[in-house]
Protein backbone atom coordinates (compact mmCIF):
# COMPACT_ATOMS: atom_id res chain seq x y z
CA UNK A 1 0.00 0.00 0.00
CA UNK A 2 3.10 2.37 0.58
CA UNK A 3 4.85 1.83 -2.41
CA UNK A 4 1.18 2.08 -4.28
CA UNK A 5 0.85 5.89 -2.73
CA UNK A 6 4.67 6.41 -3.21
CA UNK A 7 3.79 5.57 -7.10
CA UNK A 8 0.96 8.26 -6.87
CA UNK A 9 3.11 10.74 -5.38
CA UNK A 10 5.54 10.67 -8.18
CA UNK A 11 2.67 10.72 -10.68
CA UNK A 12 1.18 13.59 -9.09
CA UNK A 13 4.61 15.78 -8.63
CA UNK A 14 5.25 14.53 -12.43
CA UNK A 15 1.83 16.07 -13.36
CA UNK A 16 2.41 19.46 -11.50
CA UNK A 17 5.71 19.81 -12.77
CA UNK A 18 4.29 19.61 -16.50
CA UNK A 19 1.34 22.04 -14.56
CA UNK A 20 3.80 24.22 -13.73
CA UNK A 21 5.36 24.76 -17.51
CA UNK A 22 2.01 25.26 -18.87
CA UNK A 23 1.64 28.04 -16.40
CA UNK A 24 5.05 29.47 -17.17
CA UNK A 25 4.39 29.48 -20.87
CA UNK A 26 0.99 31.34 -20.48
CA UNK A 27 3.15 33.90 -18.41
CA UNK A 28 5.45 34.12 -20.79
CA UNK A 29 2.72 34.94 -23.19
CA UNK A 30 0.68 37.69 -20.99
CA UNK A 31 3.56 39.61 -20.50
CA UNK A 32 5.64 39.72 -23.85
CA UNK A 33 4.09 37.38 -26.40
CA UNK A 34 0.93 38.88 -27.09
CA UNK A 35 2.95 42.14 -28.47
CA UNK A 36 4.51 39.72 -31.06
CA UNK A 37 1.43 38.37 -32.35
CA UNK A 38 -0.30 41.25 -32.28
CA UNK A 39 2.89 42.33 -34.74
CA UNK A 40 2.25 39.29 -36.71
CA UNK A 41 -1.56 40.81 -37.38
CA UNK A 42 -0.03 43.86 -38.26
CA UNK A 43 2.10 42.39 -40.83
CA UNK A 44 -0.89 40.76 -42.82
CA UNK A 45 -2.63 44.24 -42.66
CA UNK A 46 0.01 45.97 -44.97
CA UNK A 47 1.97 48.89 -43.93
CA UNK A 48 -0.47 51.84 -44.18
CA UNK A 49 -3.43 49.65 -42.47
CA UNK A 50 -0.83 48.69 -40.09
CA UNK A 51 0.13 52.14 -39.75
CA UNK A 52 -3.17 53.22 -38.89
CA UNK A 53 -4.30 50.69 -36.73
CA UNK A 54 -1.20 50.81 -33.95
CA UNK A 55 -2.23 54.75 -33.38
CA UNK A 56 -5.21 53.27 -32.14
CA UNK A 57 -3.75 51.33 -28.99
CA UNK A 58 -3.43 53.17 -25.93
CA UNK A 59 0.12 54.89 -25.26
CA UNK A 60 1.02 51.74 -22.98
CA UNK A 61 0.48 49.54 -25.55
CA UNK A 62 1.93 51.23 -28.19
CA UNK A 63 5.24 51.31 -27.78
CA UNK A 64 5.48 47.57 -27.30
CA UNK A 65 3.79 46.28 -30.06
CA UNK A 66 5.69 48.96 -32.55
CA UNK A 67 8.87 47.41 -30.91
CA UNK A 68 7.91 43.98 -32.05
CA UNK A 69 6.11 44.87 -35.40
CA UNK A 70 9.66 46.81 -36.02
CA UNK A 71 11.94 43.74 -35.89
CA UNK A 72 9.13 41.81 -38.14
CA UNK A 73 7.60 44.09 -41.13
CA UNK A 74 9.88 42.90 -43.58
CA UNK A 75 8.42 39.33 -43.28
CA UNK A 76 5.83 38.84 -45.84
CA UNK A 77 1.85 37.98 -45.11
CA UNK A 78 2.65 34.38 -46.54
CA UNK A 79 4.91 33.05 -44.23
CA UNK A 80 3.85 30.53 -42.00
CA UNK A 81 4.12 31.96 -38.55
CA UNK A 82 1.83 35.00 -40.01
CA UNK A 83 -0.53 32.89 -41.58
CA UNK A 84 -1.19 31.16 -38.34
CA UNK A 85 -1.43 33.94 -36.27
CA UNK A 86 -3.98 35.23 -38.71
CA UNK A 87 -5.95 31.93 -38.86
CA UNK A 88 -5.83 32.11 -34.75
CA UNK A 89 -7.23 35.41 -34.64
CA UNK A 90 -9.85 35.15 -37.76
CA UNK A 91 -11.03 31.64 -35.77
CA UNK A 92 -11.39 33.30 -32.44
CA UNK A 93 -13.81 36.38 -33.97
CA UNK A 94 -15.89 33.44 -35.86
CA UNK A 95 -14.92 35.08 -39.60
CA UNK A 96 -12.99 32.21 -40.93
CA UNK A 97 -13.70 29.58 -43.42
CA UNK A 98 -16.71 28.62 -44.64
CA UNK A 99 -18.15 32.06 -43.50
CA UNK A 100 -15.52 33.70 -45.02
CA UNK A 101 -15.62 31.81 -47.99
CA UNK A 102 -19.70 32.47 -47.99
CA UNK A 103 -19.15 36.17 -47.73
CA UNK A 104 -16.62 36.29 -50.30
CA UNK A 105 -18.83 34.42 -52.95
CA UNK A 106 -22.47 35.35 -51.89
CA UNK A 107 -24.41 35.79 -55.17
CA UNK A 108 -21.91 34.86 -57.47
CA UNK A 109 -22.44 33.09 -60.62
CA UNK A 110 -21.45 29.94 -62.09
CA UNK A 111 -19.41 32.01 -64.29
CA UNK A 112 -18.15 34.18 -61.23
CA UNK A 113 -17.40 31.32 -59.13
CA UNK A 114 -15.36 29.93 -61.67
CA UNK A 115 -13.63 33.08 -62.15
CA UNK A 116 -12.86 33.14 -58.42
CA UNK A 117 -11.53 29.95 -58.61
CA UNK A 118 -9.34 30.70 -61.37
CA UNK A 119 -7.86 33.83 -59.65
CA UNK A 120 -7.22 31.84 -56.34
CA UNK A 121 -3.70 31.12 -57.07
CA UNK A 122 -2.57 34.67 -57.90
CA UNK A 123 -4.77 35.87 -54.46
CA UNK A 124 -2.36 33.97 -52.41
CA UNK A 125 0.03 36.46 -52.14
CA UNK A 126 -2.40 39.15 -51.80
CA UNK A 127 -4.86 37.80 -48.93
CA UNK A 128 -3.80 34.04 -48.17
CA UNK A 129 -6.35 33.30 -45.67
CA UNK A 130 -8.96 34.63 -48.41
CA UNK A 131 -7.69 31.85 -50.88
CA UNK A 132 -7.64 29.15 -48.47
CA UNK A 133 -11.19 29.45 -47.45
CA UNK A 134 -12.46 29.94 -50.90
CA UNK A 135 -10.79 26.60 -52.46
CA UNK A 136 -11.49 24.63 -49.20
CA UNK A 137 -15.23 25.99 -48.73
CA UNK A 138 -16.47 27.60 -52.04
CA UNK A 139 -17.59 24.04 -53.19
CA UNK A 140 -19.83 21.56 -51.26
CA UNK A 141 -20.76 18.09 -51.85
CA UNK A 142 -24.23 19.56 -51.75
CA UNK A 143 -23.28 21.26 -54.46
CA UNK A 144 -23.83 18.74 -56.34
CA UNK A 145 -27.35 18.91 -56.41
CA UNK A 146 -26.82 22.25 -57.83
CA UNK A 147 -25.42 20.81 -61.10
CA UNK A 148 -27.39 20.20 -64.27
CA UNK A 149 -27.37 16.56 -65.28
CA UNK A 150 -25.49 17.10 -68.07
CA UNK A 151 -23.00 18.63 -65.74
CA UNK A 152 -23.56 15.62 -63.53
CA UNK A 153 -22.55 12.61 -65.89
CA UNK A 154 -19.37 14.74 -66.63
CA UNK A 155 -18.45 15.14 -63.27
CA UNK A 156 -19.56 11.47 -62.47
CA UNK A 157 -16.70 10.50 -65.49
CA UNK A 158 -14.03 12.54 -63.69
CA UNK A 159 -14.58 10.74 -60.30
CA UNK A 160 -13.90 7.49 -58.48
CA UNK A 161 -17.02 6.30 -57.72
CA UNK A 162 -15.99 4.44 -55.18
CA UNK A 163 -14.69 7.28 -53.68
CA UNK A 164 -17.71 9.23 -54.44
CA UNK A 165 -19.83 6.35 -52.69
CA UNK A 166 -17.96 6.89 -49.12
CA UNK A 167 -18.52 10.99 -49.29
CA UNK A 168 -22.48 10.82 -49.49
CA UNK A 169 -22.65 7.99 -47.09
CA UNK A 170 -24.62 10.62 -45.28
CA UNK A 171 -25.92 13.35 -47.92
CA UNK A 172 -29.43 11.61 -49.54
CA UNK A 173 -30.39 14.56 -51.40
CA UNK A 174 -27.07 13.85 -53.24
CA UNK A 175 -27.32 10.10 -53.43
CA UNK A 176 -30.76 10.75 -55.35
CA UNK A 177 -29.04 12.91 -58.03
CA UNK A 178 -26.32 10.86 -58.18
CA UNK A 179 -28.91 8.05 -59.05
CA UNK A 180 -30.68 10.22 -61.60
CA UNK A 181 -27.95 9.73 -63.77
CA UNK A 182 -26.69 6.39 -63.94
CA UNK A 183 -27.98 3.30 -65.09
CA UNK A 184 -30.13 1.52 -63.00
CA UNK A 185 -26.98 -1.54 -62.58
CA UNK A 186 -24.67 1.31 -61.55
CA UNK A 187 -26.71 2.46 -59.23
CA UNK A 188 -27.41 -0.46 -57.41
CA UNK A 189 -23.53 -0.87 -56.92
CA UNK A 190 -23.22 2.65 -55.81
CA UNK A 191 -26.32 2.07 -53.27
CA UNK A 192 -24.48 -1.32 -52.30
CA UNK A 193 -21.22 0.75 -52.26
CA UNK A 194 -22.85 3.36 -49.77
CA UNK A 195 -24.89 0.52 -47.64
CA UNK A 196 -21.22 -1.27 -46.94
CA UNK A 197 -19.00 1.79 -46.44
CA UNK A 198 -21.89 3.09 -43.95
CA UNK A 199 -21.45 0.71 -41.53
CA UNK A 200 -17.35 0.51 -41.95
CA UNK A 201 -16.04 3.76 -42.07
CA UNK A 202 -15.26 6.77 -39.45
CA UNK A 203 -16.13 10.06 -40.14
CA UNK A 204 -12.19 10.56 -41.09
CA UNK A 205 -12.18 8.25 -44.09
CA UNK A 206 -15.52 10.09 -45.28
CA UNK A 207 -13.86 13.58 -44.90
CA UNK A 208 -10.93 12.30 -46.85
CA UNK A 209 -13.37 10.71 -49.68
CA UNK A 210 -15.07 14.37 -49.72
CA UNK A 211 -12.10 15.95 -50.69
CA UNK A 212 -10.84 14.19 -53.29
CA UNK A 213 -14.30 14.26 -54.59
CA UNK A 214 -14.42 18.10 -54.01
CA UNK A 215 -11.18 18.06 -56.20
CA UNK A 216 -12.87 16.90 -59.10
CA UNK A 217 -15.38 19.06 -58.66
CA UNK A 218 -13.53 22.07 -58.89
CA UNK A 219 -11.48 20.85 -61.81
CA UNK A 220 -14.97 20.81 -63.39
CA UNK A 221 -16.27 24.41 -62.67
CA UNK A 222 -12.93 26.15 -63.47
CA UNK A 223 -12.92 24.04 -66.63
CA UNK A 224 -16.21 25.61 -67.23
């Protein structure tokens, strides 16, 4: 029973030491590493945004922020470290994303989209988080509803179907377009396809089908 407390003990003072670092890190943070990524923020504003927004800060806070964005403005808004510190920030005030991406494409045409897709590679440099969101979220599976059928059996030519089965394990709407424009033998594999993978797969292996559907998908609407 001793040595089973003295075991406990360790684990305990093992725990608290680990405690103990966490706590030292968020101090760390409070007192000096906030001004850095507040820097960071200011870097993937641009200069005279930047500029404008560090008059805004008290007097206090000024000065040590200015210090930090100083010894960092001549890193660019695509490196990593930036990036991140955006994608914290952006995550924390809920715009990020799919809402982003939604904001940034409300309205839009077919053609538009696909113009929007086109342009994403050249809007890296410019607004990186902006070109995430809109190749990750301006497409949907559900999307696929969307399509004309015409539209459909070319996208359905592009695709693994296999794959395609495991991403609408769990979208029906799509299932029934998807069955609108097959024959009635490839849809019953694709139904027996969906009916198996159900019952095997975790939600990672769907998310990983989506994409690679999603893929094809896009390759589709920039080709027009």
């Amino acid at each position: 029973m001793k040595n089973q407390n003295k075991v406990q003990a360790a684990h305990i003072a093992a725990f608290e030491k680990t405690h103990q670092k966490i706590v030292d890190a968020l101090e760390s943070y409070i007192t000096n590493g906030w001004a850095q990524t507040l820097a960071k923020l200011l870097v993937y504003m641009g200069g005279k945004r930047a500029n404008e927004t560090l008059k805004k800060l008290p007097s206090e806070l000024h000065d040590r922020v200015a210090a930090q964005y100083k010894t960092i403005k001549g890193e660019k808004r695509t490196d990593a470290d930036i990036v991140s510190a955006v994608e914290f920030a952006l995550k924390n005030s809920g715009f990020y994303g799919e809402t982003l991406a939604k904001d940034a494409t409300e309205n839009l045409s077919q053609a538009q989209t696909r113009e929007i897709l086109l342009a994403c590679k050249k809007m890296y440099k410019n607004d990186p988080i902006l070109k995430i969101s809109i190749e990750n979220f301006t497409l949907t599976i559900k999307d696929i509803c969307a399509m004309s059928d015409l539209d459909t059996q070319r996208f359905l030519r592009r695709v693994d179907v296999h794959k395609l089965a495991i991403a609408i394990t769990d979208e029906t709407d799509v299932q029934q377009k998807i069955f609108k424009n097959v024959s009635s033998r490839a849809a019953t594999m694709i139904q027996e396809d969906i009916e198996f993978c159900g019952a095997l797969l975790n939600s990672r292996e769907v998310e990983k089908a989506k994409k690679e559907v999603l893929k094809a998908m896009k390759k589709l609407a920039i080709a027009g």
